[in-house]
Every structure is written in C-alpha cells, then in structure tokens.
C-alpha atoms as a PDB file:
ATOM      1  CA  UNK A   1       0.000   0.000   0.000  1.00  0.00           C
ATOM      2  CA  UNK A   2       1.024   3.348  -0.757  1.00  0.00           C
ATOM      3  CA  UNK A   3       1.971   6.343   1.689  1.00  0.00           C
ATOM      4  CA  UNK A   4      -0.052   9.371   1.468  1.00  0.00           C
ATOM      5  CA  UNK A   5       2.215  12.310   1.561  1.00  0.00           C
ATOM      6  CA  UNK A   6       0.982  15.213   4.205  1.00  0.00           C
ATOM      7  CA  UNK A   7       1.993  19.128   3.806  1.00  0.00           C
ATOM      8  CA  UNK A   8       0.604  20.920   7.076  1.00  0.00           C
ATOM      9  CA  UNK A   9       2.164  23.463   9.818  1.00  0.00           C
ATOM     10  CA  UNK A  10       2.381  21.896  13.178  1.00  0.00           C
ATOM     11  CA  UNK A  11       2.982  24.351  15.893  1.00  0.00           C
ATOM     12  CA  UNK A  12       3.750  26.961  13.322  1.00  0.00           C
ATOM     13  CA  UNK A  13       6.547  25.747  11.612  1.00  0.00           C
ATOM     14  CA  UNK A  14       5.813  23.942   7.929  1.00  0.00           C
ATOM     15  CA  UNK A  15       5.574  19.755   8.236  1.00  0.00           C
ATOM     16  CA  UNK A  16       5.294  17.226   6.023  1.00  0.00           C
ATOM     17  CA  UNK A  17       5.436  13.489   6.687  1.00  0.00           C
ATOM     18  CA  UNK A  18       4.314  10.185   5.054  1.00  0.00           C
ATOM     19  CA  UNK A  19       0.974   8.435   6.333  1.00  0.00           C
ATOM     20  CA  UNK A  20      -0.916   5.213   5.690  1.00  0.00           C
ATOM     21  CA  UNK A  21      -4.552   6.480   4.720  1.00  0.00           C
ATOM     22  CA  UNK A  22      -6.089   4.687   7.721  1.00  0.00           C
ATOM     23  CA  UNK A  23      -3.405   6.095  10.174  1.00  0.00           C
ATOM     24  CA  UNK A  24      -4.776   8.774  13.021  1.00  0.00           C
ATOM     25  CA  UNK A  25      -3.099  12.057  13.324  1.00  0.00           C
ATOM     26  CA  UNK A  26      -2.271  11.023  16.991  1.00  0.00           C
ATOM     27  CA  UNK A  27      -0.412   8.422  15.472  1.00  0.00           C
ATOM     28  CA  UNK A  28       1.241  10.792  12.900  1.00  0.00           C
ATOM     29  CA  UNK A  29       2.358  13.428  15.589  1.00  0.00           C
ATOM     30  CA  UNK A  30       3.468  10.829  18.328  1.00  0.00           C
ATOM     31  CA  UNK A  31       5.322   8.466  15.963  1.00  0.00           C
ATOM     32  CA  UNK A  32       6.131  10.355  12.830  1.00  0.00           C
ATOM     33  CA  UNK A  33       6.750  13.633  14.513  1.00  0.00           C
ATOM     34  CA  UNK A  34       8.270  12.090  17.391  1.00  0.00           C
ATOM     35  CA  UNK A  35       5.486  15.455  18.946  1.00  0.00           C
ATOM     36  CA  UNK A  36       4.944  12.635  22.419  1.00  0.00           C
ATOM     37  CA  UNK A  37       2.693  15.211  24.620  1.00  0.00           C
ATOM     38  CA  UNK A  38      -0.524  14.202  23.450  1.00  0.00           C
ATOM     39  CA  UNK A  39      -1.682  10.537  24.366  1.00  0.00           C
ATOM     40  CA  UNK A  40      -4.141   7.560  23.961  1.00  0.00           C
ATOM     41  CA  UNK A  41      -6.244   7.082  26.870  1.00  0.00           C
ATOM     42  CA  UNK A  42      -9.396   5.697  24.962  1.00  0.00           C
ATOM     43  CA  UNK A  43      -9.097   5.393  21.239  1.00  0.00           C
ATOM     44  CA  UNK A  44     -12.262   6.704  20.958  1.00  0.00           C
ATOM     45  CA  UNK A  45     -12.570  10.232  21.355  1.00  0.00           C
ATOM     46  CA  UNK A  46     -13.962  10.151  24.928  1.00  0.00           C
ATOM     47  CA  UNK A  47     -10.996  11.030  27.342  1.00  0.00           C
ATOM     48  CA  UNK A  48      -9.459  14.228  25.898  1.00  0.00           C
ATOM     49  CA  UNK A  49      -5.620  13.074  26.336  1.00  0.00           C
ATOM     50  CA  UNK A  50      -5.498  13.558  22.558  1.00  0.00           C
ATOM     51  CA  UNK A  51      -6.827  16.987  22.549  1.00  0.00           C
ATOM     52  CA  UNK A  52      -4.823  19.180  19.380  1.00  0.00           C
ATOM     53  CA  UNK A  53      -6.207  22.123  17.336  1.00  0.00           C
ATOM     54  CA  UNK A  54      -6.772  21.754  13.888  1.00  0.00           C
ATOM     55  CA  UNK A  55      -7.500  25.104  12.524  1.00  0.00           C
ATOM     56  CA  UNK A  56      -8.654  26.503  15.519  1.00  0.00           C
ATOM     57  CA  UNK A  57     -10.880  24.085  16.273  1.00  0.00           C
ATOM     58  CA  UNK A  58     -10.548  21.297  19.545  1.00  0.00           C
ATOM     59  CA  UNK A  59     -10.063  18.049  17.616  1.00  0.00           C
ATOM     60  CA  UNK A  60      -9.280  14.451  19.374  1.00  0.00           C
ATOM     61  CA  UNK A  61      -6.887  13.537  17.186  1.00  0.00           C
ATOM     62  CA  UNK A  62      -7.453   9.522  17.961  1.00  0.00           C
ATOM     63  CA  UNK A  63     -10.588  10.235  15.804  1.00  0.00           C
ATOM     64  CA  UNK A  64      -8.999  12.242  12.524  1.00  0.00           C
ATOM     65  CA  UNK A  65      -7.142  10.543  10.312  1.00  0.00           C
ATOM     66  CA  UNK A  66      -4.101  11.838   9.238  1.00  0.00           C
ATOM     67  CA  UNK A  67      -4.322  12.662   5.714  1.00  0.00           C
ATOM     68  CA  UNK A  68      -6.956  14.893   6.744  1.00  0.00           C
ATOM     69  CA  UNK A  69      -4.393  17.605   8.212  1.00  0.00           C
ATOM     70  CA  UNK A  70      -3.415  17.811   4.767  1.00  0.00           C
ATOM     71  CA  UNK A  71      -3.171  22.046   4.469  1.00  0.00           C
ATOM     72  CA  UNK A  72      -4.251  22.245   7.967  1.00  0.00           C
ATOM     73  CA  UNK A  73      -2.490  24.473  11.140  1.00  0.00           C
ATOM     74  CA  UNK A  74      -1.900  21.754  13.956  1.00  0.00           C
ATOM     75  CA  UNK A  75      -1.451  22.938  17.186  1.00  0.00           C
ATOM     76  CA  UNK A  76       0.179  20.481  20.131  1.00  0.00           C
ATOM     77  CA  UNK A  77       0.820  20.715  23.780  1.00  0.00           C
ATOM     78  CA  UNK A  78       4.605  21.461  22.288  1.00  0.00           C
ATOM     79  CA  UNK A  79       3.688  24.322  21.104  1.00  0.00           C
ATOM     80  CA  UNK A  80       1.572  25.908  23.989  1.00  0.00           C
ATOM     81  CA  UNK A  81       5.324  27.040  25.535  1.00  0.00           C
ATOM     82  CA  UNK A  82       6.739  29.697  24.190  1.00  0.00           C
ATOM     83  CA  UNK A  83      10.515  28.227  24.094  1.00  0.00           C
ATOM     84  CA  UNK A  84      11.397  27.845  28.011  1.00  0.00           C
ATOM     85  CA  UNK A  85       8.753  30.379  28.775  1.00  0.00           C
ATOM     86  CA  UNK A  86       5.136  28.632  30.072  1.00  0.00           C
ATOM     87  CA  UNK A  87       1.816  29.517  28.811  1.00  0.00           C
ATOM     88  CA  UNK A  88      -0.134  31.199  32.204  1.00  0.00           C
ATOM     89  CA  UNK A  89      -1.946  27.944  31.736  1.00  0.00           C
ATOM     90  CA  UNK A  90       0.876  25.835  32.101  1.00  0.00           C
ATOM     91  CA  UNK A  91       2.407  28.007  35.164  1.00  0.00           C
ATOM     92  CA  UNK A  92      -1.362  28.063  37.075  1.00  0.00           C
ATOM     93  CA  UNK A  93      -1.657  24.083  36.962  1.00  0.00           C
ATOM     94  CA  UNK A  94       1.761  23.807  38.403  1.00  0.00           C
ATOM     95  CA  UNK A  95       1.205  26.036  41.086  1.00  0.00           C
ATOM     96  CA  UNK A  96      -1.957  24.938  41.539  1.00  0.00           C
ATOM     97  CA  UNK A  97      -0.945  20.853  41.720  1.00  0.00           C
ATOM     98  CA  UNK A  98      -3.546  20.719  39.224  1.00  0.00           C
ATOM     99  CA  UNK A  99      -1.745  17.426  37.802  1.00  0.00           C
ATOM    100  CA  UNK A 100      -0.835  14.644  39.280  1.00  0.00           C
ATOM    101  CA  UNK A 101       0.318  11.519  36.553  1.00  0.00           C
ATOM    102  CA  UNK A 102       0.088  14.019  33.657  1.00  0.00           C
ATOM    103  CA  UNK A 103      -1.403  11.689  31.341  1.00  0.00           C
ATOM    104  CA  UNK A 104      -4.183  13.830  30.933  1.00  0.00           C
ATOM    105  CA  UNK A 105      -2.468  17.219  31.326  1.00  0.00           C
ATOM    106  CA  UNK A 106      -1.634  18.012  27.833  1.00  0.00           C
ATOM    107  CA  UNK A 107      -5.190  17.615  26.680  1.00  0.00           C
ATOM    108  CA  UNK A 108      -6.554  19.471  29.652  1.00  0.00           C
ATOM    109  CA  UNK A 109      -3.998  22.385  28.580  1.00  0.00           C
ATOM    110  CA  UNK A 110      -4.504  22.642  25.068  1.00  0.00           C
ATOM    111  CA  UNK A 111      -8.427  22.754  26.159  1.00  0.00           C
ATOM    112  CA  UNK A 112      -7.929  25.168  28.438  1.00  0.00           C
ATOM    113  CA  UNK A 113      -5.559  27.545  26.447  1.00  0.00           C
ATOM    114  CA  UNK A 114      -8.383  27.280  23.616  1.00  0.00           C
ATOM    115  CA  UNK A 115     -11.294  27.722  26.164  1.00  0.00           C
ATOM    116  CA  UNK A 116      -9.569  31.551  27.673  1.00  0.00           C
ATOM    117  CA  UNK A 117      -8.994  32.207  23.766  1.00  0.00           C
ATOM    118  CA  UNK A 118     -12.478  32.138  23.213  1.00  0.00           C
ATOM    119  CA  UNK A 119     -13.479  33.844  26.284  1.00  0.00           C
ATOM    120  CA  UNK A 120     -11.097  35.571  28.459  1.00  0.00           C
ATOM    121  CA  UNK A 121     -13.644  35.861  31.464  1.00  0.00           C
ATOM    122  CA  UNK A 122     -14.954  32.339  32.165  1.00  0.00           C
ATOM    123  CA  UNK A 123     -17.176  30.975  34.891  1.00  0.00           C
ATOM    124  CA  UNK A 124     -16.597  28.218  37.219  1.00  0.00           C
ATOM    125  CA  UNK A 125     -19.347  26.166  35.041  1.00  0.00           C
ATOM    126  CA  UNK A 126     -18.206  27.246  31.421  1.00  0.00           C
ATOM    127  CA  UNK A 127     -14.331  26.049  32.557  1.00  0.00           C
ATOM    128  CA  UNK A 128     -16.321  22.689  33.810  1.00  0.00           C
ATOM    129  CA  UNK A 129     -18.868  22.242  31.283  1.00  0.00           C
ATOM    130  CA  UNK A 130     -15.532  23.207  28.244  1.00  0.00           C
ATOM    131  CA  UNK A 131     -13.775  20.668  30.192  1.00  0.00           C
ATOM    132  CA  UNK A 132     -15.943  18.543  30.102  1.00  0.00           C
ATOM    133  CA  UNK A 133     -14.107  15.858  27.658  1.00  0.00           C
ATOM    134  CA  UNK A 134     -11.415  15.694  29.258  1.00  0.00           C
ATOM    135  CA  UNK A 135     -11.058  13.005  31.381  1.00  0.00           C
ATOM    136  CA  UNK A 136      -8.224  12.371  34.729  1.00  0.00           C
ATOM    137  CA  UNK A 137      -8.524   9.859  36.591  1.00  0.00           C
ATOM    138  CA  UNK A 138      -6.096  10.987  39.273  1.00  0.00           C
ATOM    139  CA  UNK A 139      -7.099  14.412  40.747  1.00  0.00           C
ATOM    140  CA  UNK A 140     -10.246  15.027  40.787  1.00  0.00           C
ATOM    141  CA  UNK A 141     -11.383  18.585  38.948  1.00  0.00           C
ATOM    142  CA  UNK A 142     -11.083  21.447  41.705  1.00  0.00           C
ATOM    143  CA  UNK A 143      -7.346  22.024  41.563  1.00  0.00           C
ATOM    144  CA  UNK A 144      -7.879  22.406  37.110  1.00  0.00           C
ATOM    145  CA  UNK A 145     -10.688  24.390  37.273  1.00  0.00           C
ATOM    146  CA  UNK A 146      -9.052  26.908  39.661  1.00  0.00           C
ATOM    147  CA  UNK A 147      -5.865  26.770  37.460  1.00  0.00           C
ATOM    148  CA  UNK A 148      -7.988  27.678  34.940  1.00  0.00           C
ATOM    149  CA  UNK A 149      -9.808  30.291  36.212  1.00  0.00           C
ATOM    150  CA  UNK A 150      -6.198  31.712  38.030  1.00  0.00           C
ATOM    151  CA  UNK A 151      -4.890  31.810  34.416  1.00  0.00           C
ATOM    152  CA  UNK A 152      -7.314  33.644  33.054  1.00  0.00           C
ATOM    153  CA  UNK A 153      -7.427  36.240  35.417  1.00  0.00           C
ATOM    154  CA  UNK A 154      -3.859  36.347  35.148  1.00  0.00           C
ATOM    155  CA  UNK A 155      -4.116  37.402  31.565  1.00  0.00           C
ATOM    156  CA  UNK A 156      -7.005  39.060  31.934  1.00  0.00           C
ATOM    157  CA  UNK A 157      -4.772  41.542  34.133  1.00  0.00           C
ATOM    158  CA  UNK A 158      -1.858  41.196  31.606  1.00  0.00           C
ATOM    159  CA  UNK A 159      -3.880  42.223  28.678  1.00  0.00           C
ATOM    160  CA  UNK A 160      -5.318  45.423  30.664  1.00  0.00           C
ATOM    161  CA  UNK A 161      -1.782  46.439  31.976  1.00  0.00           C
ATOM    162  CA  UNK A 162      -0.799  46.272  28.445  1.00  0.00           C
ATOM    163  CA  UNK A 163      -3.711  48.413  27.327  1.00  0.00           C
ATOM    164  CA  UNK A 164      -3.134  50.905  30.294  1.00  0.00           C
ATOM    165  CA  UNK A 165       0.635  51.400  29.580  1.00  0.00           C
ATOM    166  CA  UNK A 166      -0.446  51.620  25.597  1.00  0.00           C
END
C-alpha cells in the first residue's frame, strides 16, 4: 500500500510526513513527529488526552485521520510554551498541583488555552462544562478548574496592563 504524503504546519513551523490512509493524526504526531505530549487514553474520542487544534478548532486527534491535516495548522501541547517560557496555563496548573500523573495534562492544557482564547472571562461552570471531555482519573477537577480560572485572570490583568501602559 502506498503512503499518502501530508503538507501541514504543526505548531507553526511547515511539516510534512508520510501516512498510511487509515493512520490517526495522533499516530502521525506521536510516531512520525516524534510530537509525544498528546496521548491515547481511549481510542475513541472520549478522554481528551489527545486533545490538538486543527485550525482553531478542539479536535481528538485519535478520531482524525491523518491525511486529513493535509493544508491544515496543527497545534500540540509542544507548542503551547513559548521556548522555556510557560503559557499562564501551564504556570497556574503547576502552582496549583492541578496534575498529578500528567497523562491527561496536555489535553486538559490545550483545552484550556483554547477555552480563555475564546473567552477571556470564564465561569466556574463554562471552565467545567468546556472541560468537560477531558477526562483524569487521578485528581479530581477542583485544583484544574481553579488553574484555569487563576490563568485567566492572570491574563485578563496582563492584557489590561498592556492596554493601560499603551
């Protein structure tokens, strides 16, 4: 069988690889990529460990096949960092202890990072309900949810400073 030959931008930067058409994209990043931060937990699209963005857009990428990033902007835990500096996100569930195995982290992240994107001012039950795909089966929810809600207030306050000193 023939490989199907993928041109997308992962984490910014231009990618191509080679792909079997039945191969997922988690498969693609984690193997072909050697891109390790998301994970299986389910094969099925219900735990969130897998969580990327594809154009924008929360995918599980156990459920997209790889040929389909074809053109496509991925986005992976890897690239949440900018170089050694962490996202707000990242920094609030360390301080937070809002991991504990880290299985499930990079999904909850990416999720999270997409989730103050979209609205910079979330409630206790929009961070749980956005959440709500993402599974851990270690912490319980408290400790994310607060590092959620601790990050975006933290950039909340970073985007006004920057407006105020502007």
């Amino acid at each position: 069988m023939s490989k199907i030959a993928v041109t997308t931008s992962i984490n910014g930067d231009p990618a191509e690889f080679l792909c079997d058409a039945g191969e997922t994209l988690l498969d693609a990043l984690r193997v072909t990529m050697g891109l390790t931060g998301a994970k299986e937990g389910c094969g099925s699209g219900d735990c969130g460990a897998c969580t990327v963005m594809m154009d924008g857009e929360m995918v599980c990428s156990c459920l997209v096949l790889a040929p389909e990033a074809e053109g496509k902007s991925i986005a992976t835990i890897e690239g949440v960092a900018e170089g050694s500096v962490l996202h707000p996100v990242q920094r609030k569930f360390l301080e937070h202890g809002a991991l504990q195995c880290g299985f499930c982290t990079p999904g909850f992240i990416v999720a999270a990072k997409a989730l103050i994107e979209k609205n910079p001012d979330p409630s206790e039950s929009e961070i749980r309900y956005w959440l709500a795909g993402n599974l851990c089966r270690c912490t319980g929810y408290d400790k994310i949810v607060r590092a959620v809600a601790d990050a975006a207030a933290e950039m909340r306050q970073d985007q006004n400073s920057q407006r105020t000193a502007a």
